[in-house]
Protein backbone atom coordinates (compact mmCIF):
# COMPACT_ATOMS: atom_id res chain seq x y z
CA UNK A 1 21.51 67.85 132.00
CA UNK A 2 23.24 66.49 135.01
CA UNK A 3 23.34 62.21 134.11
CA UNK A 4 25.82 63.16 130.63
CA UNK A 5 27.42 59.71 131.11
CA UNK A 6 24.28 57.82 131.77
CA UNK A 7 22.87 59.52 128.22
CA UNK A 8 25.92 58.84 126.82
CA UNK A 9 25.63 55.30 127.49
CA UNK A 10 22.13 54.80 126.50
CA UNK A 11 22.84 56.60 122.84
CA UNK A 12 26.10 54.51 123.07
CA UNK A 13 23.65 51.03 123.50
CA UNK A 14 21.58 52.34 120.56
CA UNK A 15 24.73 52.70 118.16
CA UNK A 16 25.57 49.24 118.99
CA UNK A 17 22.12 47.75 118.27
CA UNK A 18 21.15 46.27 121.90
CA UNK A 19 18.33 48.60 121.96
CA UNK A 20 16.39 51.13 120.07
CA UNK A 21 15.48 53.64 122.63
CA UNK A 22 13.98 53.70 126.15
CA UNK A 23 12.85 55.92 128.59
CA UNK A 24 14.70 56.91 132.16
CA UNK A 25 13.91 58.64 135.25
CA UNK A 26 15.32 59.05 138.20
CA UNK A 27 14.50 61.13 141.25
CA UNK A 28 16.13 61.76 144.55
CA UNK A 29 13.94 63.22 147.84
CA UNK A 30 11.69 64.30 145.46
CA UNK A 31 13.42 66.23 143.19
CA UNK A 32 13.28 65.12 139.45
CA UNK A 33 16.62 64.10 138.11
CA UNK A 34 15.87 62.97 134.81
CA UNK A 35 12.87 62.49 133.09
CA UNK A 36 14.13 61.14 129.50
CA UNK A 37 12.98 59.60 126.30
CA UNK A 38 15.69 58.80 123.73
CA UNK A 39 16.10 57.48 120.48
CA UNK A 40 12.67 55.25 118.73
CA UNK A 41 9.52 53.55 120.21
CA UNK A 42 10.04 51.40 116.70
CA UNK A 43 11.38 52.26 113.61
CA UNK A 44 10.91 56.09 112.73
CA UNK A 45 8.34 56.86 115.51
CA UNK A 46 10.64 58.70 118.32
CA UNK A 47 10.26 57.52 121.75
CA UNK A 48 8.39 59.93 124.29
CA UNK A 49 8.17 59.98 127.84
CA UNK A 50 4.34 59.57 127.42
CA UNK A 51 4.98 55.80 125.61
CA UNK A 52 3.62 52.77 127.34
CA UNK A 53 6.72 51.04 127.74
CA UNK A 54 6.39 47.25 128.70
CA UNK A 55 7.32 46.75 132.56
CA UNK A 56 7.08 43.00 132.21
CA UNK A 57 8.45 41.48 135.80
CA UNK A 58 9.49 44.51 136.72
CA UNK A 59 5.32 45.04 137.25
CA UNK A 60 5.55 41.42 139.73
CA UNK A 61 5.44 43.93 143.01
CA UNK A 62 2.86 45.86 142.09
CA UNK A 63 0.16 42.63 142.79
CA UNK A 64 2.54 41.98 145.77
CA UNK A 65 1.29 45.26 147.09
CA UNK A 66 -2.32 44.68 146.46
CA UNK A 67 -2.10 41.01 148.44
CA UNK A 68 -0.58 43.46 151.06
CA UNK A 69 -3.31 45.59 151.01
CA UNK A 70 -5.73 42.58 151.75
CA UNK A 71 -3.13 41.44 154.65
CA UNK A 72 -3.71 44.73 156.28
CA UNK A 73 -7.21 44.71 156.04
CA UNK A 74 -7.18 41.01 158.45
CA UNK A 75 -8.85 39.37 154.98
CA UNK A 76 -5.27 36.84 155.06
CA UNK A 77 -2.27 36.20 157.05
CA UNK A 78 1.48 35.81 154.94
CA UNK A 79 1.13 31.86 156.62
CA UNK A 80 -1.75 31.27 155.57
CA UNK A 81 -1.66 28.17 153.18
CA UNK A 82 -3.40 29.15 149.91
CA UNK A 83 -6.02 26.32 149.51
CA UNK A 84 -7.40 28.19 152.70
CA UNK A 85 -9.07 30.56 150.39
CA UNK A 86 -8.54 28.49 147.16
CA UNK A 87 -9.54 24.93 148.23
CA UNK A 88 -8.88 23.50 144.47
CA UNK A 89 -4.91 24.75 145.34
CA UNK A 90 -4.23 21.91 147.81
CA UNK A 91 -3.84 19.05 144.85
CA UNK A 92 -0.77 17.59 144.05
CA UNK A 93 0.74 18.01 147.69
CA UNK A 94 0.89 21.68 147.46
CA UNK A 95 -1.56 21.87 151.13
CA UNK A 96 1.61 23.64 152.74
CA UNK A 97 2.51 26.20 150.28
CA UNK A 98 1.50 29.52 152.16
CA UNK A 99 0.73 33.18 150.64
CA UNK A 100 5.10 33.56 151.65
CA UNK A 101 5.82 30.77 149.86
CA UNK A 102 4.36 32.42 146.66
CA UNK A 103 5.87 35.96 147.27
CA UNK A 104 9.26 34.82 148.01
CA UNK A 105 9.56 32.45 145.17
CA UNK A 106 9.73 29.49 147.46
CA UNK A 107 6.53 27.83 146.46
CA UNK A 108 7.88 25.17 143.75
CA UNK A 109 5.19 25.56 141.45
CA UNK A 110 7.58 26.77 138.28
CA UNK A 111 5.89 26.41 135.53
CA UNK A 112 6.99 27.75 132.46
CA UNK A 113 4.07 26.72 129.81
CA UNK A 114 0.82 27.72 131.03
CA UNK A 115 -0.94 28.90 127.91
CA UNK A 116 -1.60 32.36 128.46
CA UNK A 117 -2.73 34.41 126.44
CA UNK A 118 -4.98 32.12 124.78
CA UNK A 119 -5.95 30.19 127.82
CA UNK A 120 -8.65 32.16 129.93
CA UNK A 121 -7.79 33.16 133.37
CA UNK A 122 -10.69 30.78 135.29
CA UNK A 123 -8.49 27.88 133.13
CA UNK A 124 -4.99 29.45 134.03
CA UNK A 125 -5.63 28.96 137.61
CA UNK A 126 -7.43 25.75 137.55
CA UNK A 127 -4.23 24.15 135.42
CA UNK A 128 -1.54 26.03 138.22
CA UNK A 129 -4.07 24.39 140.76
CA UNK A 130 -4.39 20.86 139.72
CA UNK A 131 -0.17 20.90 139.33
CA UNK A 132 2.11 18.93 141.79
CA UNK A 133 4.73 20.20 143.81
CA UNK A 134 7.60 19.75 142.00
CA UNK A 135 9.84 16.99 143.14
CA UNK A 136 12.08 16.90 146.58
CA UNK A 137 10.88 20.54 146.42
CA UNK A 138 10.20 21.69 150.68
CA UNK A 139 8.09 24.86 150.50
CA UNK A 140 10.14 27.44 152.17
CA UNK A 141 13.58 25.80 152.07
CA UNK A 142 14.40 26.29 148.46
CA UNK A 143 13.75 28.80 146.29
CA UNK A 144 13.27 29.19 142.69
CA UNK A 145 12.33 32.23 140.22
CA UNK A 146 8.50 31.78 139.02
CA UNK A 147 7.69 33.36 136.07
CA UNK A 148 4.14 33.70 135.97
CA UNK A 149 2.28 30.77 137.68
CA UNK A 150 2.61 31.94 141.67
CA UNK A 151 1.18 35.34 140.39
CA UNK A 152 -2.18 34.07 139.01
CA UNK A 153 -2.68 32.58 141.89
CA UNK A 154 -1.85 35.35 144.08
CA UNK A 155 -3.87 37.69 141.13
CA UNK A 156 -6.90 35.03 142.06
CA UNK A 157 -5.96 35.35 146.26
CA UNK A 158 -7.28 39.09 145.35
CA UNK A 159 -10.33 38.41 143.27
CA UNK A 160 -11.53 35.83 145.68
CA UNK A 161 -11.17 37.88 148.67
CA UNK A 162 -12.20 41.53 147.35
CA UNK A 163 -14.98 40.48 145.05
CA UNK A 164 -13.49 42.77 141.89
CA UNK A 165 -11.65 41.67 138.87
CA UNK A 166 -7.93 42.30 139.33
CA UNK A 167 -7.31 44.64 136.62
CA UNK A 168 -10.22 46.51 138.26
CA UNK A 169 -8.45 46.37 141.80
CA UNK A 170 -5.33 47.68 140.74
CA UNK A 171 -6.51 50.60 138.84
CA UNK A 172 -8.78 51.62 141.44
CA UNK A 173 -6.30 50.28 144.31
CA UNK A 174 -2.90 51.21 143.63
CA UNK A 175 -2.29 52.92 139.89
CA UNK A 176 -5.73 55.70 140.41
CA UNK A 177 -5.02 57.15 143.37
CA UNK A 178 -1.10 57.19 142.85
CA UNK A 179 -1.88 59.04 139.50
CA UNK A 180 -0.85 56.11 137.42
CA UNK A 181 -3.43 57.07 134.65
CA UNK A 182 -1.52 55.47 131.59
CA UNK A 183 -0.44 51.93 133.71
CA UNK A 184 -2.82 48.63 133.14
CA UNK A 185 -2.07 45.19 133.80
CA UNK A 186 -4.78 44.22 131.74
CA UNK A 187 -6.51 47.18 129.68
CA UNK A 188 -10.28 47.36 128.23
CA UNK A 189 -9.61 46.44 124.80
CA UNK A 190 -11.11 49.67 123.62
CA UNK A 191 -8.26 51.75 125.53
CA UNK A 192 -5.80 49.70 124.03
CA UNK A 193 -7.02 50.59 120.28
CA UNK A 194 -6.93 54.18 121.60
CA UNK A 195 -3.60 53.92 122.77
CA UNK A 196 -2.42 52.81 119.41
CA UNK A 197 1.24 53.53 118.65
CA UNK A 198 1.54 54.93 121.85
CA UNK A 199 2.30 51.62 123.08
CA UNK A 200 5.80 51.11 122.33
CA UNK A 201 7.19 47.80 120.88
CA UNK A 202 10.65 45.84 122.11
CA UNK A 203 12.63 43.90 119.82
CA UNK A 204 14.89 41.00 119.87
CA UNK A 205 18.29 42.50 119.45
CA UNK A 206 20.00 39.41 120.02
CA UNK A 207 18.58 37.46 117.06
CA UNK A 208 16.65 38.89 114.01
CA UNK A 209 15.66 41.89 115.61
CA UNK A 210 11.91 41.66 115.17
CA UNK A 211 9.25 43.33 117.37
CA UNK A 212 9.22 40.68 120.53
CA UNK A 213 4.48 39.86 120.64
CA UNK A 214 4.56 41.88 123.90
CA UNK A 215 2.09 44.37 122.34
CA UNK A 216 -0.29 42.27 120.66
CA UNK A 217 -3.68 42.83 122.20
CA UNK A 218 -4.48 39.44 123.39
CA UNK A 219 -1.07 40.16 125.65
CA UNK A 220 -1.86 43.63 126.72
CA UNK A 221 -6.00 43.29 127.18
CA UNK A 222 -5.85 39.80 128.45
CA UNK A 223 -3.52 40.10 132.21
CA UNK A 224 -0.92 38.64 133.38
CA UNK A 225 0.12 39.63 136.75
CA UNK A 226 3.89 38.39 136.48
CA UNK A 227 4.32 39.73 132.80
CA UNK A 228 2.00 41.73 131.31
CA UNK A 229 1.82 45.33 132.91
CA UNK A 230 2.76 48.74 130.70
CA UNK A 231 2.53 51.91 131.76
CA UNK A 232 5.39 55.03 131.35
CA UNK A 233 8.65 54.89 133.26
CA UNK A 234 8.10 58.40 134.86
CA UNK A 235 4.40 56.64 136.04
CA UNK A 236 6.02 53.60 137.74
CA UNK A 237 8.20 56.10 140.08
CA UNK A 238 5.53 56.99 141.57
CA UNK A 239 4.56 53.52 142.52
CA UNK A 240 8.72 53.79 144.09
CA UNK A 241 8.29 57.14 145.41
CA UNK A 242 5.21 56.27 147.38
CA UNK A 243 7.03 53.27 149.29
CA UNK A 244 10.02 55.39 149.99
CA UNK A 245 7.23 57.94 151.49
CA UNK A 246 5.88 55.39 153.91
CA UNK A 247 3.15 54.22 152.06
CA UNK A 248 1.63 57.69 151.00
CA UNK A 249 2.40 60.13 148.54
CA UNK A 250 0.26 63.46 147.82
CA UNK A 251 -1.94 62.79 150.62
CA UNK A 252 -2.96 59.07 149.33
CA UNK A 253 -2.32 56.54 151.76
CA UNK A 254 -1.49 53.27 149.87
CA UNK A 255 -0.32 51.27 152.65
CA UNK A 256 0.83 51.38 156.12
CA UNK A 257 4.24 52.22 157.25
CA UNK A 258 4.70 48.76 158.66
CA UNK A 259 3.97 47.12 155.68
CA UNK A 260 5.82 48.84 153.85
CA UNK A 261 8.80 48.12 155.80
CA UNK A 262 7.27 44.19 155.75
CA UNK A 263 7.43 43.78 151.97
CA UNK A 264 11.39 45.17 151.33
CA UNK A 265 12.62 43.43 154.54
CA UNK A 266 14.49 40.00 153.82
CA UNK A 267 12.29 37.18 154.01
CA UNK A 268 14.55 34.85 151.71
CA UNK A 269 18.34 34.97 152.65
CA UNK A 270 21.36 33.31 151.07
CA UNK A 271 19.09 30.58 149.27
CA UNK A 272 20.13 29.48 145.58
CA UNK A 273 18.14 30.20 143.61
CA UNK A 274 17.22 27.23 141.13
CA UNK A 275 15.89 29.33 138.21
CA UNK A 276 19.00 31.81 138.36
CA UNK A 277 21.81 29.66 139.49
CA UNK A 278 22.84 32.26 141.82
CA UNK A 279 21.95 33.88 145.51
CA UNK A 280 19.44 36.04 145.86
CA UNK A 281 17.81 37.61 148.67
CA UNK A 282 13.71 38.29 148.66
CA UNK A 283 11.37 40.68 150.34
CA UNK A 284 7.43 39.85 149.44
CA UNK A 285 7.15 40.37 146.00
CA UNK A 286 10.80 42.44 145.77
CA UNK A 287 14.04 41.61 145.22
CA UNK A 288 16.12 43.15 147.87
CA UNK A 289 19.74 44.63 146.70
CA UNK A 290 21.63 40.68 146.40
CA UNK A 291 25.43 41.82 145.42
CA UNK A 292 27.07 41.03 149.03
CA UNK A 293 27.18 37.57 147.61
CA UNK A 294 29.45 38.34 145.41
CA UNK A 295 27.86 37.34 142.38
CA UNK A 296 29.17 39.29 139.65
CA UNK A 297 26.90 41.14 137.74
CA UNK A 298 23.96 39.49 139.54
CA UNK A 299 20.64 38.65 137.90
CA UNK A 300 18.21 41.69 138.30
CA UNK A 301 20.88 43.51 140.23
CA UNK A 302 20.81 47.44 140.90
CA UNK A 303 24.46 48.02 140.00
CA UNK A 304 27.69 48.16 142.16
CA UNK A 305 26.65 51.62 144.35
CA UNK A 306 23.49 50.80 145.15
CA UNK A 307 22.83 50.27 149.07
CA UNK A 308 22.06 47.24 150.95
CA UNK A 309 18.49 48.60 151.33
CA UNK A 310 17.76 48.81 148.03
CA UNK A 311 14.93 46.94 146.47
CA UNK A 312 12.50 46.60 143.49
CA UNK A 313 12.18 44.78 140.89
CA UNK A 314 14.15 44.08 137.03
CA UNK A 315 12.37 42.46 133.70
CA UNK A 316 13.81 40.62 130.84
CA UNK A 317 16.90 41.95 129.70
CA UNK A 318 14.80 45.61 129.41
CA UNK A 319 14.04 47.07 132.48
CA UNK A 320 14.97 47.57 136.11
CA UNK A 321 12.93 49.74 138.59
CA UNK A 322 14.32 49.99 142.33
CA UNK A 323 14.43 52.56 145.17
CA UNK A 324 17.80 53.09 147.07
CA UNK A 325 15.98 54.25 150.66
CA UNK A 326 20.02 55.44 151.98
CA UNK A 327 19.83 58.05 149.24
CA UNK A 328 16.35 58.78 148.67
CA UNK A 329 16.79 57.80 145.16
CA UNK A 330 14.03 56.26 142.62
CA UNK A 331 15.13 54.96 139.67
CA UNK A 332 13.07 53.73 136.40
CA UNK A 333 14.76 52.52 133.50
CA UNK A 334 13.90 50.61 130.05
CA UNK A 335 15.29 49.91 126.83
CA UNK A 336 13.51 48.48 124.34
CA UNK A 337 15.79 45.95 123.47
CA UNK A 338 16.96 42.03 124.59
CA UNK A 339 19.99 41.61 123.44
CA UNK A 340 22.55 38.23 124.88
CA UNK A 341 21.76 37.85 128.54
CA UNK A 342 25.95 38.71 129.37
CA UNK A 343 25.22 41.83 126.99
CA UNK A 344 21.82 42.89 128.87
CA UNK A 345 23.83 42.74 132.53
CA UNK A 346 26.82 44.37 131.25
CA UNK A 347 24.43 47.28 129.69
CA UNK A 348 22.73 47.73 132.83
CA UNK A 349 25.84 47.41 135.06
CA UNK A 350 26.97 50.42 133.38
CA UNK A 351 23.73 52.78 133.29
CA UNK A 352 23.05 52.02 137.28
CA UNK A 353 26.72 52.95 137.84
CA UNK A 354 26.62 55.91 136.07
CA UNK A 355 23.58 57.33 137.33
CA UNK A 356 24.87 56.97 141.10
CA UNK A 357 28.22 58.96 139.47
CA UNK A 358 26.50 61.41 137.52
CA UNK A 359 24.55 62.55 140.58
CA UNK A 360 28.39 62.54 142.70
CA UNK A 361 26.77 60.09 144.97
CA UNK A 362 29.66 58.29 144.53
CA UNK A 363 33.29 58.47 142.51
CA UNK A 364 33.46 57.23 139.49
CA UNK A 365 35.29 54.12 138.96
């Protein structure tokens, strides 16, 4: 066992109560690290590295890469404005907001009730449609986290043009031929029931410590493209390893080279961010490694070693996934716990540091 601190710390989080297990994996050029489940999936049921663990916007770049996917293929452009394939898009003054706009949280559509999972997804996107722009809000020129309502649409940008059903487009897509058998955003109810406990809960360790409604199956059969997509830890690195590859990884070609290096470029640069209240810095879909701003302990940061390069994506106080391309290094982490936001980013300060230390990629500090 090489990452002794980084274990130490997660069995350290689960004495204190900010989480009851997770699941960890890192690899660098290749060559598994770690590949760990600790402590319980719930209550007396240990945690496994076969558990569905909930990705939840940590799963945002994996429809990025599928709108990708259609951008290579000529069927949009990144400037395209959206009502160009979705007509009903252009109400409310939102005629300018373009595919980029979306992927680089720029488009200033931030809705944060929308309904879902008990709204149907024709209804999701005709309510994000008919919205306005919000007010003195220039597409482009300020930026603002969205949740969930610029990734229906861009969910719907993929339907419309491909024909399938996105669930259907990313399994056969992206998670199939990456040999991401156990990952759904959006799962056939029946595999769900067969799952059973082997989808693992998360619970609110900053209030009463109940299971969080993340694995009801309205939530996990019903998608969300900005939210909803489970899968195991040591499954998602592949997603990581196959864009630090190039776009390929056991002879599947998922994207181009070029587009790869297209989606974890900057695109966003210095802008506040009016969800955050802090700078962060955007590829397409990807949040690209933010801490020269000096922000201390950054929203959805990747610690204090990671490189410049680095990019991927974090989810609510429970998750991080992000590949550092200066040291070949995929990393997948989750706890199943949401403790105090200041308690979340100090907990995840420390794991990402330690990780980078235990593998003497770095000193310790």
């Amino acid at each position: 066992m090489r990452l002794v601190t980084t274990v130490e710390l997660l069995e350290r989080g689960i004495r204190d109560g900010l989480h009851l297990g997770g699941q960890l994996f890192v690899s660098r050029a290749g060559r598994v690290e770690a590949d760990l489940a600790l402590g319980e999936a719930r209550p007396g049921e240990p945690m496994t590295p076969d558990h569905l663990v909930h990705w939840l916007s940590c799963g945002k770049p994996i429809t990025a890469v599928a709108v990708a996917q259609l951008w290579e293929r000529g069927q949009l452009s990144l400037d395209d404005p959206v009502a160009k394939h979705l007509p009903e898009f252009s109400a409310g003054g939102k005629e300018g907001v373009t595919v980029r706009h979306l992927l680089t949280h720029t488009s200033g559509i931030r809705a944060l009730r929308l309904g879902w999972p008990d709204v149907s997804w024709d209804e999701l996107v005709a309510k994000i449609s008919a919205m306005k722009l919000e007010p003195r809000w220039t597409p482009g020129e300020k930026a603002g986290y969205h949740l969930s309502s610029s990734w229906f649409i861009l969910g719907e940008l993929v339907q419309r043009l491909d024909g399938r059903e996105l669930p259907d487009y990313l399994r056969q897509e992206i998670f199939q031929p990456l040999g991401m058998d156990d990952c759904w955003i959006g799962m056939p109810a029946e595999r769900f029931r067969e799952y059973g406990s082997l989808v693992a809960g998360v619970f609110d360790t900053e209030n009463d410590r109940q299971q969080h409604r993340w694995s009801d199956e309205a939530r996990m059969t019903r998608p969300s493209p900005g939210s909803s997509a489970v899968g195991p830890m040591n499954q998602l690195a592949r997603f990581y390893a196959m864009l630090l590859a190039d776009g390929e990884v056991d002879g599947h070609r998922v994207m181009s080279p070029q587009t790869v290096s297209a989606l974890t470029a900057r695109h966003r640069v210095g802008l506040w961010d009016h969800t955050f209240r802090a700078q962060l810095d955007w590829g397409l879909g990807f949040i690209v490694n933010s801490s020269h701003h000096g922000e201390e302990n950054s929203p959805y940061g990747y610690g204090p070693h990671a490189s410049p390069r680095t990019f991927g994506h974090s989810g609510f106080r429970s998750t991080a996934a992000f590949a550092d391309p200066a040291h070949a290094l995929v990393i997948c982490l989750e706890v199943n716990g949401t403790p105090a936001e200041d308690a979340h980013r100090a907990r995840f300060e420390a794991l990402t540091a330690a990780i980078y230390e235990d593998l003497e990629l770095v000193r310790a500090r």
